[in-house]
C-alpha atoms as a PDB file:
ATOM      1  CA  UNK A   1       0.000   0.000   0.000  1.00  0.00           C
ATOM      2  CA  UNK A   2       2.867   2.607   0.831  1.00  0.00           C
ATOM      3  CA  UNK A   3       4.784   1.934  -2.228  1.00  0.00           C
ATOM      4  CA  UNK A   4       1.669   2.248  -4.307  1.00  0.00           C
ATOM      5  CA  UNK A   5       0.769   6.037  -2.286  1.00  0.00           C
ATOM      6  CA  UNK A   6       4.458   6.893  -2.938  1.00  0.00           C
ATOM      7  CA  UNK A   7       4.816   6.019  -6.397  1.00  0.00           C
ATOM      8  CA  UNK A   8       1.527   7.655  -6.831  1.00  0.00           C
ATOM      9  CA  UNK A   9       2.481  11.064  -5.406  1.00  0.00           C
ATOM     10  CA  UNK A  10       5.604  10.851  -7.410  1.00  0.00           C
ATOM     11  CA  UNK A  11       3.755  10.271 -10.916  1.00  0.00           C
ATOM     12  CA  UNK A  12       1.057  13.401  -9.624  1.00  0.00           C
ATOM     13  CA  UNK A  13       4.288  15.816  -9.314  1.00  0.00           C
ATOM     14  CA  UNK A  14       5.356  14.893 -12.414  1.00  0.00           C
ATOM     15  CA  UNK A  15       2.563  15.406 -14.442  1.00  0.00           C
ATOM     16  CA  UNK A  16       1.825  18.571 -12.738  1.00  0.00           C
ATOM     17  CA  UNK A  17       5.730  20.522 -11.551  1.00  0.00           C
ATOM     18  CA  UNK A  18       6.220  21.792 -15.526  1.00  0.00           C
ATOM     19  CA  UNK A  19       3.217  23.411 -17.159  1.00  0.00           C
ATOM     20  CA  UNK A  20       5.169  23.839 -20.794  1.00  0.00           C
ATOM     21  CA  UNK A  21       6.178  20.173 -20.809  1.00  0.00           C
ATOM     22  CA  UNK A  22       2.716  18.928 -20.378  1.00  0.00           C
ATOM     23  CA  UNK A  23       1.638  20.943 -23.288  1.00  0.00           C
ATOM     24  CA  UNK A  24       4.083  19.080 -25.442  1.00  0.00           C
ATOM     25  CA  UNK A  25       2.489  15.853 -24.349  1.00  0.00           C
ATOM     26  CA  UNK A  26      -0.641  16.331 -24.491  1.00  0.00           C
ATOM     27  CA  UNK A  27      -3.481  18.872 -25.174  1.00  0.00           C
ATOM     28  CA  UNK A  28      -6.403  19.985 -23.015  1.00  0.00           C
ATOM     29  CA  UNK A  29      -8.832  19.315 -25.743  1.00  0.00           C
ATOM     30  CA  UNK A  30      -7.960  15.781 -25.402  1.00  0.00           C
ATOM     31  CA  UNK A  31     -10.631  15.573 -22.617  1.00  0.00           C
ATOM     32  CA  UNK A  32     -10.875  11.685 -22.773  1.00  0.00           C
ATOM     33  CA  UNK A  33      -7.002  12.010 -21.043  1.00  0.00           C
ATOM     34  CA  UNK A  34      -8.511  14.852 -18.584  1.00  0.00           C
ATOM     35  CA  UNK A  35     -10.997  12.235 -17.332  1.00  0.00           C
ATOM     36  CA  UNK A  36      -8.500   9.989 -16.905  1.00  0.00           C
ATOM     37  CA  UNK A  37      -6.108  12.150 -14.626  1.00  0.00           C
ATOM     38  CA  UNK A  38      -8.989  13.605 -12.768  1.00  0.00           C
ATOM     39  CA  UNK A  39      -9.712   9.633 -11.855  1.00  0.00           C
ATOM     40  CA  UNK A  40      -6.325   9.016 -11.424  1.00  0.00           C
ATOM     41  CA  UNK A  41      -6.266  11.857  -8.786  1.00  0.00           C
ATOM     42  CA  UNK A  42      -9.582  10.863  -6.716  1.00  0.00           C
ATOM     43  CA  UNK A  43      -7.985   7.141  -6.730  1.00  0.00           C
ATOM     44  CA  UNK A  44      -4.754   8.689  -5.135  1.00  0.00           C
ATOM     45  CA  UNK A  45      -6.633  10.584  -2.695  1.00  0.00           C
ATOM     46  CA  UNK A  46      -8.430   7.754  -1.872  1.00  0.00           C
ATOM     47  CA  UNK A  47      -5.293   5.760  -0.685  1.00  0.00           C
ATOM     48  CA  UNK A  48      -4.546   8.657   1.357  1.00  0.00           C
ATOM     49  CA  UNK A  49      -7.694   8.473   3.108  1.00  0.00           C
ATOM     50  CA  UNK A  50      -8.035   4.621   3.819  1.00  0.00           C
ATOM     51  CA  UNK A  51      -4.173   5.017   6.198  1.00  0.00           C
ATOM     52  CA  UNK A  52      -6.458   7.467   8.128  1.00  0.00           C
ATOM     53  CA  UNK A  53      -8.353   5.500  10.840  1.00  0.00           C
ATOM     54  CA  UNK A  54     -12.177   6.304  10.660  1.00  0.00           C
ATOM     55  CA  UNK A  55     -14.111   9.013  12.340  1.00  0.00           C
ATOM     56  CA  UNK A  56     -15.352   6.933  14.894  1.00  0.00           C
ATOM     57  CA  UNK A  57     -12.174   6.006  16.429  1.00  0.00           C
ATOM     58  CA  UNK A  58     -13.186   8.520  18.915  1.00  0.00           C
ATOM     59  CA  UNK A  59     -16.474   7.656  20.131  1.00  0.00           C
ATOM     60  CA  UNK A  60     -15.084   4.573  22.483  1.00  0.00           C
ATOM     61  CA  UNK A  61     -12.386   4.832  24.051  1.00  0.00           C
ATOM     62  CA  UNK A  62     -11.684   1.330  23.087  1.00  0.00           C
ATOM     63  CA  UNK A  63     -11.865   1.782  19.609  1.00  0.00           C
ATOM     64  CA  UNK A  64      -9.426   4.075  19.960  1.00  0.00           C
ATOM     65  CA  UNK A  65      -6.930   2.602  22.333  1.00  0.00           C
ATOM     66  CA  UNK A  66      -6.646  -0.219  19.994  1.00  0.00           C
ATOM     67  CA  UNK A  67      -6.122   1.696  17.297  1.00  0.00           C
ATOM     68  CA  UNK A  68      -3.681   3.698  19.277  1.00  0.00           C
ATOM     69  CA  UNK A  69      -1.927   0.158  20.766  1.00  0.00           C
ATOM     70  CA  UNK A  70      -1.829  -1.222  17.135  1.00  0.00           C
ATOM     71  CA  UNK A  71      -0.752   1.277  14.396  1.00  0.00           C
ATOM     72  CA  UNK A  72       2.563   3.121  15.585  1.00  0.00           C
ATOM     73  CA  UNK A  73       1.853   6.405  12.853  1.00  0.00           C
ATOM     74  CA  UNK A  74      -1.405   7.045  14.538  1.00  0.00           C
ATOM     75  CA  UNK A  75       0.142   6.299  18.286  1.00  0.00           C
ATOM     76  CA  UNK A  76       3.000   9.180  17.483  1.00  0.00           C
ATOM     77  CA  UNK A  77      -0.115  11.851  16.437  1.00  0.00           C
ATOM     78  CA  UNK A  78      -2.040  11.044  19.481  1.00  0.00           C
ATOM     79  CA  UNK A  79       0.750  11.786  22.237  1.00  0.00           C
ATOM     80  CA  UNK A  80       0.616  15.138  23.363  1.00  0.00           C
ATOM     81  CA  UNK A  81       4.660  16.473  23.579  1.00  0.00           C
ATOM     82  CA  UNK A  82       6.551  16.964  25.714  1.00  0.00           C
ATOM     83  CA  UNK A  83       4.859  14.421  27.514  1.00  0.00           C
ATOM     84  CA  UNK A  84       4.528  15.058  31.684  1.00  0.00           C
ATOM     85  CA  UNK A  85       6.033  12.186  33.220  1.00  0.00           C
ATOM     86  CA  UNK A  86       5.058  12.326  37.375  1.00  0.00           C
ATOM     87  CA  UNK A  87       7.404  10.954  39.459  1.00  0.00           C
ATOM     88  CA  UNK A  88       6.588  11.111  43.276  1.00  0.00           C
ATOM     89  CA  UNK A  89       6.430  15.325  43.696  1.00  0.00           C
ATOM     90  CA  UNK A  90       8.708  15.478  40.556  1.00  0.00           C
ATOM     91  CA  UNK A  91       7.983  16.248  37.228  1.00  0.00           C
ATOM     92  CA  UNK A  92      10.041  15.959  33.974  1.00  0.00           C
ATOM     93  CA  UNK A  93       8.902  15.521  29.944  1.00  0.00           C
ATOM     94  CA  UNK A  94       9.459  13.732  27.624  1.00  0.00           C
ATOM     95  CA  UNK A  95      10.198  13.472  23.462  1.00  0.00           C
ATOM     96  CA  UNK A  96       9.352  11.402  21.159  1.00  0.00           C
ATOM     97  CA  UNK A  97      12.658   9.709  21.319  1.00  0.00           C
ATOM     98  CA  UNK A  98      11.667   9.099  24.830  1.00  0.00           C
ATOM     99  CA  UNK A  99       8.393   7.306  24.226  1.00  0.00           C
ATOM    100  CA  UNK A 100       9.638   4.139  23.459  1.00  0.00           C
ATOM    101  CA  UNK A 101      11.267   2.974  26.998  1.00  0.00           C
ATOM    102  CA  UNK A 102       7.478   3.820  28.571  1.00  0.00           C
ATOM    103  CA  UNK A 103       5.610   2.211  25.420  1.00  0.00           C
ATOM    104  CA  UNK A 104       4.398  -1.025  26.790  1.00  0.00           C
ATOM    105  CA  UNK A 105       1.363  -1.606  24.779  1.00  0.00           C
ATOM    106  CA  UNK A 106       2.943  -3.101  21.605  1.00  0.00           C
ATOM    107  CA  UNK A 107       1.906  -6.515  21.526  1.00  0.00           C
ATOM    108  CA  UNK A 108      -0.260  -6.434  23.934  1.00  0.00           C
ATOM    109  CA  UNK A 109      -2.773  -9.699  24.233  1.00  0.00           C
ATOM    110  CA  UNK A 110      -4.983  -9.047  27.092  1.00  0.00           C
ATOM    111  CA  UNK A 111      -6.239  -5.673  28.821  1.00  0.00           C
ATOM    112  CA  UNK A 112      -8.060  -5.955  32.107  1.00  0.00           C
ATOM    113  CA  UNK A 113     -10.505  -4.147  34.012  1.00  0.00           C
ATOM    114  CA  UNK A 114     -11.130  -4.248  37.608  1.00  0.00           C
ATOM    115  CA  UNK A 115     -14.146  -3.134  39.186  1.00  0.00           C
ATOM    116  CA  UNK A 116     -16.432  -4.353  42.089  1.00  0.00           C
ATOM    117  CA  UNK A 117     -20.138  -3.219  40.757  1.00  0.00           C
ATOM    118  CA  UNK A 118     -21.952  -4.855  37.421  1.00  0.00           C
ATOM    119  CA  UNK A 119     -23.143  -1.001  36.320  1.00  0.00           C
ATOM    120  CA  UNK A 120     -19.649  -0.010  36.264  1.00  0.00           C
ATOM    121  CA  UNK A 121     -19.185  -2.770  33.545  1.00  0.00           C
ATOM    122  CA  UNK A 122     -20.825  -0.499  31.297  1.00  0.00           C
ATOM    123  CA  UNK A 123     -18.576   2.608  31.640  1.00  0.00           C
ATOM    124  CA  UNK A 124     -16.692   1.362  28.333  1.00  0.00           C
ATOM    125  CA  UNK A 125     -19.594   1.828  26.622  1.00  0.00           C
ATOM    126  CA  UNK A 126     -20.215   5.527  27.514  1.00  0.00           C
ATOM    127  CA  UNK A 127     -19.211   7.670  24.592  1.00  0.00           C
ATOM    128  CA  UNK A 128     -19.274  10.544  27.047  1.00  0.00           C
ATOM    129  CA  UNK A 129     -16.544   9.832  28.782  1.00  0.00           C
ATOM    130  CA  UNK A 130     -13.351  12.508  28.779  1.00  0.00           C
ATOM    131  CA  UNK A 131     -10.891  11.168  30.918  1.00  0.00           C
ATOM    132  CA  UNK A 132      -9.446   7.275  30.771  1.00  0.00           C
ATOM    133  CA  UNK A 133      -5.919   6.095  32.555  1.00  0.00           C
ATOM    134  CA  UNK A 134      -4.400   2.669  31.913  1.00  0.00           C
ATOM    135  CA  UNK A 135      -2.854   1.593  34.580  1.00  0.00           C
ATOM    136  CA  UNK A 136       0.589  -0.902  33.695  1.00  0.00           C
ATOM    137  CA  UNK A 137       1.086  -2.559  36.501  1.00  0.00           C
ATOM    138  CA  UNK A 138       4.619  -4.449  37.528  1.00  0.00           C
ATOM    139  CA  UNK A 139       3.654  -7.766  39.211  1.00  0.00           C
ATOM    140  CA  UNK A 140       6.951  -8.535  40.099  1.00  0.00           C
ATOM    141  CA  UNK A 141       8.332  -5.476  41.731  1.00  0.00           C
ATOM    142  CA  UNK A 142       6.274  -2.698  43.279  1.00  0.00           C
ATOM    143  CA  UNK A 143       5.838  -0.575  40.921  1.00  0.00           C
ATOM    144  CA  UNK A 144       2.767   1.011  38.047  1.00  0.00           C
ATOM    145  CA  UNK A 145       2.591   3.627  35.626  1.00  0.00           C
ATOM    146  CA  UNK A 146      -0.352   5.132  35.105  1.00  0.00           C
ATOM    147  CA  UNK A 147      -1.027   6.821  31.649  1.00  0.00           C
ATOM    148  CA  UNK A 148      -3.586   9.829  31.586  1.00  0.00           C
ATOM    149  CA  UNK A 149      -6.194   9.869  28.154  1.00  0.00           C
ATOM    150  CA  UNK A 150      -7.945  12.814  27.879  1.00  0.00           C
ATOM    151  CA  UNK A 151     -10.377  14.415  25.180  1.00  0.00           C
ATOM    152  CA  UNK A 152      -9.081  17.197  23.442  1.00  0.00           C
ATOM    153  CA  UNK A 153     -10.861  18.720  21.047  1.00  0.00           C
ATOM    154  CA  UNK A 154     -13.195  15.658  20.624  1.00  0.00           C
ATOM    155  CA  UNK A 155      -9.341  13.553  19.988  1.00  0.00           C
ATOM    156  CA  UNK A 156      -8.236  11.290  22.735  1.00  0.00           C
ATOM    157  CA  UNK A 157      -4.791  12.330  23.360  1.00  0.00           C
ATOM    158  CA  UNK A 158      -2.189  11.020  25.992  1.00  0.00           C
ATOM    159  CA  UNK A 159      -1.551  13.794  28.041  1.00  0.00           C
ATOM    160  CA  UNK A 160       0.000  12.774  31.197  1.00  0.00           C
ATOM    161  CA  UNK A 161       2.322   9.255  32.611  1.00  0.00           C
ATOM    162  CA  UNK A 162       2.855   8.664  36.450  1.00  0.00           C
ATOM    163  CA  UNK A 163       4.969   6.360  38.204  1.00  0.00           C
ATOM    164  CA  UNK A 164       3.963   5.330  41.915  1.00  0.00           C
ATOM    165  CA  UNK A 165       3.584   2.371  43.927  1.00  0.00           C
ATOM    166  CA  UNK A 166       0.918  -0.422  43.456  1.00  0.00           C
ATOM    167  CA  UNK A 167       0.106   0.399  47.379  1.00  0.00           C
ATOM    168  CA  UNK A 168      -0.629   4.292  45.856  1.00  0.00           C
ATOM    169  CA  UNK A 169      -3.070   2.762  43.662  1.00  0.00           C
ATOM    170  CA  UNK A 170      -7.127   2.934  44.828  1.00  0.00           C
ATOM    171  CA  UNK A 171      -6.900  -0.977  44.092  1.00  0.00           C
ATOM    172  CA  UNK A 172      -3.629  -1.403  45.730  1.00  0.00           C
ATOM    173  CA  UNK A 173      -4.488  -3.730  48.672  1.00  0.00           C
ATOM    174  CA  UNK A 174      -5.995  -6.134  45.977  1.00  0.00           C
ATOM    175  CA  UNK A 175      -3.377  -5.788  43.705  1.00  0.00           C
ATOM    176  CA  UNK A 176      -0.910  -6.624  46.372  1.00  0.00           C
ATOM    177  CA  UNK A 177      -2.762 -10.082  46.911  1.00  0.00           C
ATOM    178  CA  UNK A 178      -3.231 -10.545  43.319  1.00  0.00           C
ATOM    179  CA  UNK A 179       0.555 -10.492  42.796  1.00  0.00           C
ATOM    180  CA  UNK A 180       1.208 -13.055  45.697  1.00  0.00           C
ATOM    181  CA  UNK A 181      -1.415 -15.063  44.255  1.00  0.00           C
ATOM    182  CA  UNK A 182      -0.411 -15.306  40.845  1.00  0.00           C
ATOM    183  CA  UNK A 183       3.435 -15.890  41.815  1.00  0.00           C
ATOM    184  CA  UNK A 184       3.146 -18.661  45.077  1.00  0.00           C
ATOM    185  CA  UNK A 185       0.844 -21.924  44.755  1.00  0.00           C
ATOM    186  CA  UNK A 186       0.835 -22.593  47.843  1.00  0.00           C
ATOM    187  CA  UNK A 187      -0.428 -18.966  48.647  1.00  0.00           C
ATOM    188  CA  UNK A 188      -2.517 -19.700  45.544  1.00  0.00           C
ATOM    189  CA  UNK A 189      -4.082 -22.671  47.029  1.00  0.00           C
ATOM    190  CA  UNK A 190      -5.450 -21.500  50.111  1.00  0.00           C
ATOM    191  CA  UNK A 191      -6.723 -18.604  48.254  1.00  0.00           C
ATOM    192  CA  UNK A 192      -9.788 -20.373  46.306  1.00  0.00           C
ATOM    193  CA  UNK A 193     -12.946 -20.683  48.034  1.00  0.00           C
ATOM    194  CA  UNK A 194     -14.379 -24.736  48.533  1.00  0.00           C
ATOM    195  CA  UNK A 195     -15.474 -24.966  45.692  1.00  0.00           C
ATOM    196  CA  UNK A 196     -14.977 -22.337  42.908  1.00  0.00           C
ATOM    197  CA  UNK A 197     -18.000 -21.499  40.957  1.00  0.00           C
ATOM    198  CA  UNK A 198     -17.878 -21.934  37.760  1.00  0.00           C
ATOM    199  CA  UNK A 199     -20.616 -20.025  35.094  1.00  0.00           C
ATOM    200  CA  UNK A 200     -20.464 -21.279  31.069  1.00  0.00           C
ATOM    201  CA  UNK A 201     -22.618 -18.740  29.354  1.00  0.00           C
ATOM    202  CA  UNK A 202     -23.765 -19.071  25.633  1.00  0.00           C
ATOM    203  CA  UNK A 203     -22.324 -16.744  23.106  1.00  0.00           C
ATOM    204  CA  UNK A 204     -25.879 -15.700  22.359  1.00  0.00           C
ATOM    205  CA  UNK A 205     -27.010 -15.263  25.877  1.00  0.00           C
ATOM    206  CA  UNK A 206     -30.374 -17.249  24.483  1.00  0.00           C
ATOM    207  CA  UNK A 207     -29.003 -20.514  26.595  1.00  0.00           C
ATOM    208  CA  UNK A 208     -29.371 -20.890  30.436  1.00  0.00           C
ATOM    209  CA  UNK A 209     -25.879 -20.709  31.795  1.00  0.00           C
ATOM    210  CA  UNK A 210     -24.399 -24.350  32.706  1.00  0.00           C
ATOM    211  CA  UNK A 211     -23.002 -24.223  36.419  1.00  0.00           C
ATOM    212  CA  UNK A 212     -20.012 -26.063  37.767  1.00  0.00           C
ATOM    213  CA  UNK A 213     -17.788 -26.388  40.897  1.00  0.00           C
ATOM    214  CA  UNK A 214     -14.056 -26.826  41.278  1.00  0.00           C
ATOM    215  CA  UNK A 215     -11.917 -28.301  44.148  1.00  0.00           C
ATOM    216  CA  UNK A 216      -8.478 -26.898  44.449  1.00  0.00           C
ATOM    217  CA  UNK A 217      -6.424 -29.866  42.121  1.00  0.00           C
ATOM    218  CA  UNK A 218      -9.083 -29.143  39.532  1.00  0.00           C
ATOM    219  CA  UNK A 219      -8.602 -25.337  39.562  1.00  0.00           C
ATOM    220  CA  UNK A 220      -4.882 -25.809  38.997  1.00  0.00           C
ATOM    221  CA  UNK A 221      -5.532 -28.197  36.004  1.00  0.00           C
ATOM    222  CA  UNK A 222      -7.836 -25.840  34.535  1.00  0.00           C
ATOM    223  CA  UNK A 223      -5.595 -22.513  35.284  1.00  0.00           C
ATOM    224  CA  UNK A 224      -3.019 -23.946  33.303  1.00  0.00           C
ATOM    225  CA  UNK A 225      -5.304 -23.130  29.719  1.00  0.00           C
ATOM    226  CA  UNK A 226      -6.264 -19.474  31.416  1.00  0.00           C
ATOM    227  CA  UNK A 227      -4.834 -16.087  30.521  1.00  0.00           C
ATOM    228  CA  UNK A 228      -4.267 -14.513  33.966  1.00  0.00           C
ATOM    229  CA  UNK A 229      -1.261 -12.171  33.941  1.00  0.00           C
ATOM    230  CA  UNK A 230       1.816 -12.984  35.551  1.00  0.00           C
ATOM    231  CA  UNK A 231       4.392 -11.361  34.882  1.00  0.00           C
ATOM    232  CA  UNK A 232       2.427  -7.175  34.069  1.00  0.00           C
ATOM    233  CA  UNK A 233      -1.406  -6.550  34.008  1.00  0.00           C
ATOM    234  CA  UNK A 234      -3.003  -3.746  32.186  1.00  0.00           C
ATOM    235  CA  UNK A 235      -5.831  -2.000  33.865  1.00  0.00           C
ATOM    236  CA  UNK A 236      -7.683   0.460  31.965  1.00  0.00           C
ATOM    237  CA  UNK A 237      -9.641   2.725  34.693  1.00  0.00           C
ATOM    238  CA  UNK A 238     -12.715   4.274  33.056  1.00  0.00           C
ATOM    239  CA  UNK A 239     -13.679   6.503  37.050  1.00  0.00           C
ATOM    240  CA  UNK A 240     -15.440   2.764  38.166  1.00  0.00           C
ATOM    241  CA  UNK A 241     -15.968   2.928  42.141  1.00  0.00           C
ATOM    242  CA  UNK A 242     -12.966   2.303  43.962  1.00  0.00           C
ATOM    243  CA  UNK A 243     -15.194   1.353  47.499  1.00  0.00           C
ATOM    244  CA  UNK A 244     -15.651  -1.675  48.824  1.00  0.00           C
ATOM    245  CA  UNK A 245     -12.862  -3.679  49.550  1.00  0.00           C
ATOM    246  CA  UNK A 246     -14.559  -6.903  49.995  1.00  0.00           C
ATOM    247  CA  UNK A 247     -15.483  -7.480  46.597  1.00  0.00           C
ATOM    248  CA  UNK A 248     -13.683  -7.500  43.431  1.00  0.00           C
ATOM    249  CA  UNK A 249     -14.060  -8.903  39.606  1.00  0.00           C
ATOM    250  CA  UNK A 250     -10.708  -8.948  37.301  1.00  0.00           C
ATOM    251  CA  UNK A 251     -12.281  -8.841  33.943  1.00  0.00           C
ATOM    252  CA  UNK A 252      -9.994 -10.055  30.999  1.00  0.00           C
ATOM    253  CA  UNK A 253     -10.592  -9.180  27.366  1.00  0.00           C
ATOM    254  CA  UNK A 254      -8.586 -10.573  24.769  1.00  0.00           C
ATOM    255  CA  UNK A 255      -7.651  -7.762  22.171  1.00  0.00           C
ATOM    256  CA  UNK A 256      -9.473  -8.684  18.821  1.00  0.00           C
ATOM    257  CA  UNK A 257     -10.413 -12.373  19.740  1.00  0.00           C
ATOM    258  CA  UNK A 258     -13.782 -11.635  21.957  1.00  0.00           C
ATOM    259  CA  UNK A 259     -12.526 -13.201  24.716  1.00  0.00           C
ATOM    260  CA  UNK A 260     -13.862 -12.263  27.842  1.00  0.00           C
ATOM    261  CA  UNK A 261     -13.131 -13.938  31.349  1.00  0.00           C
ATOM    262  CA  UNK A 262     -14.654 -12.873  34.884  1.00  0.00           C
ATOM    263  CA  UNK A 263     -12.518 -13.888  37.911  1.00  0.00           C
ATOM    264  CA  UNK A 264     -14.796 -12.606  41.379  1.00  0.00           C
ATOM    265  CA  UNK A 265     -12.940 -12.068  43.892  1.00  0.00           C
ATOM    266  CA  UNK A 266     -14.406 -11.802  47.691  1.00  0.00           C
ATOM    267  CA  UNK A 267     -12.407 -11.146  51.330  1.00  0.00           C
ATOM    268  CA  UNK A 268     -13.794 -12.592  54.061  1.00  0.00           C
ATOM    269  CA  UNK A 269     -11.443 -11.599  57.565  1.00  0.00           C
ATOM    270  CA  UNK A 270      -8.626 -13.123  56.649  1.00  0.00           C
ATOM    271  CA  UNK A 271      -7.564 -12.349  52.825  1.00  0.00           C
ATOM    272  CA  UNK A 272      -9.305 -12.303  49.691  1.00  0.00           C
ATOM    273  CA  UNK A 273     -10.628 -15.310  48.108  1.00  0.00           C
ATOM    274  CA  UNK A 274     -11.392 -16.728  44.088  1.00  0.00           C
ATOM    275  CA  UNK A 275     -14.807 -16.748  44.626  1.00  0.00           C
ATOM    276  CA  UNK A 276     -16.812 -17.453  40.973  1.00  0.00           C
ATOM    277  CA  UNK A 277     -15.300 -17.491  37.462  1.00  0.00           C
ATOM    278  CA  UNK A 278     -17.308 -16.448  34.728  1.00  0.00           C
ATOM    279  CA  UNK A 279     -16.674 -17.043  30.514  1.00  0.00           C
END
């Protein structure tokens, strides 16, 4: 496709840099070769316009953040520079040449969302919104970067990264436990409730939901298949509550595949606990 724009824009110049030499080649009575270049320049334009991701790349914020996480063109118009980079009380900025050490969304499989109330579910479908952050959190050390999206002139920009530590986050505490859980069996283990719930709902939602329950050994048999972040989890943050802290659901959405898995988390007095698992 680029070579084809390129060679395109090269033939336009030509035919259009030296008004004498296009008189010697052709005439502008010859109006079936008018019609042709007047095609031949809607065609090119055309090219132009299919690069351009559509219009409503900024209704959802999703649309656009996987536009922005998969074409690297687009990504580089939508950062706002010198980027604010927040650092405790500190502030620096950052250039383009920059961008790439904080850029952690290329190849990205699976996004999450964490929330604790079903209406707040919906938020990703508000095309209202103005403000988003994804939060990339470090499993493995103590450590997430948040990245601010904002509206701007009806464009979701990036506007704004800061660093901080997962216990800074509003969802720190279950964070915290989410990391241990992930990284120690044993911790793992005695984390499940007896049984887990299991919920198999139809693609169509016209089918009754099939119910099952899971002992521990069968949990670990069956988490070997799942998706759950080890080693980083992206959490994209559209304002859901941040309240309770006795009830959580880690939603993860596989980027173009549909997927979409519901972990519930509850904490009874002593931690938190895999309560239900929805898919």
């Amino acid at each position: 496709m680029k070579k084809v724009i390129v060679l395109s824009v090269a033939m336009l110049c030509l035919l259009s840099c030296n008004d004498n030499k296009m008189k010697n080649v052709y005439e502008p009575e010859d109006e079936v070769l008018e019609d042709s270049l007047e095609t031949f320049e809607e065609d090119t334009l055309q090219l132009f316009e299919e690069d351009e991701p559509p219009v409503a790349v900024d209704e959802l914020f999703d649309d656009f953040f996987f536009n922005f996480m998969d074409d690297p063109r687009f990504q580089t118009q939508r950062i706002g520079y010198p980027l604010r980079y927040k650092v405790g009380g500190d502030i620096e900025t950052l250039s383009k040449k920059d961008w790439d050490e904080h850029n952690h969304f290329e190849g990205l499989e699976v996004l999450s969302v964490i929330y604790e109330r079903e209406q707040d579910y919906q938020l990703s479908k508000d095309t209202s919104m103005q403000h988003v952050g994804v939060e990339y959190v470090k499993l493995k050390r103590d450590e997430v970067e948040k990245f601010f999206f904002n509206r701007v002139e009806g464009k979701w920009m990036l506007t704004e990264i800061e660093k901080k530590k997962r216990g800074n986050m509003p969802n720190g505490s279950f964070i915290n436990f989410y990391a241990k859980f992930i990284s120690d069996s044993i911790y793992q283990r005695g984390a499940l409730a007896e049984p887990v719930k299991v919920i198999l709902t139809s693609n169509d939602g016209e089918e009754e939901p099939e119910e099952d329950r899971l002992n521990a050994d069968e949990w670990f048999e069956m988490r070997q298949s799942l998706p759950l972040p080890t080693d980083e989890l992206i959490n994209v943050d559209y304002g859901q509550a941040c309240i309770s802290q006795h009830k959580k659901t880690l939603l993860l959405q596989g980027i173009g595949n549909g997927m979409q898995i519901k972990f519930k988390f509850v904490r009874d007095e002593d931690d938190w606990k895999l309560n239900e698992i929805e898919y």
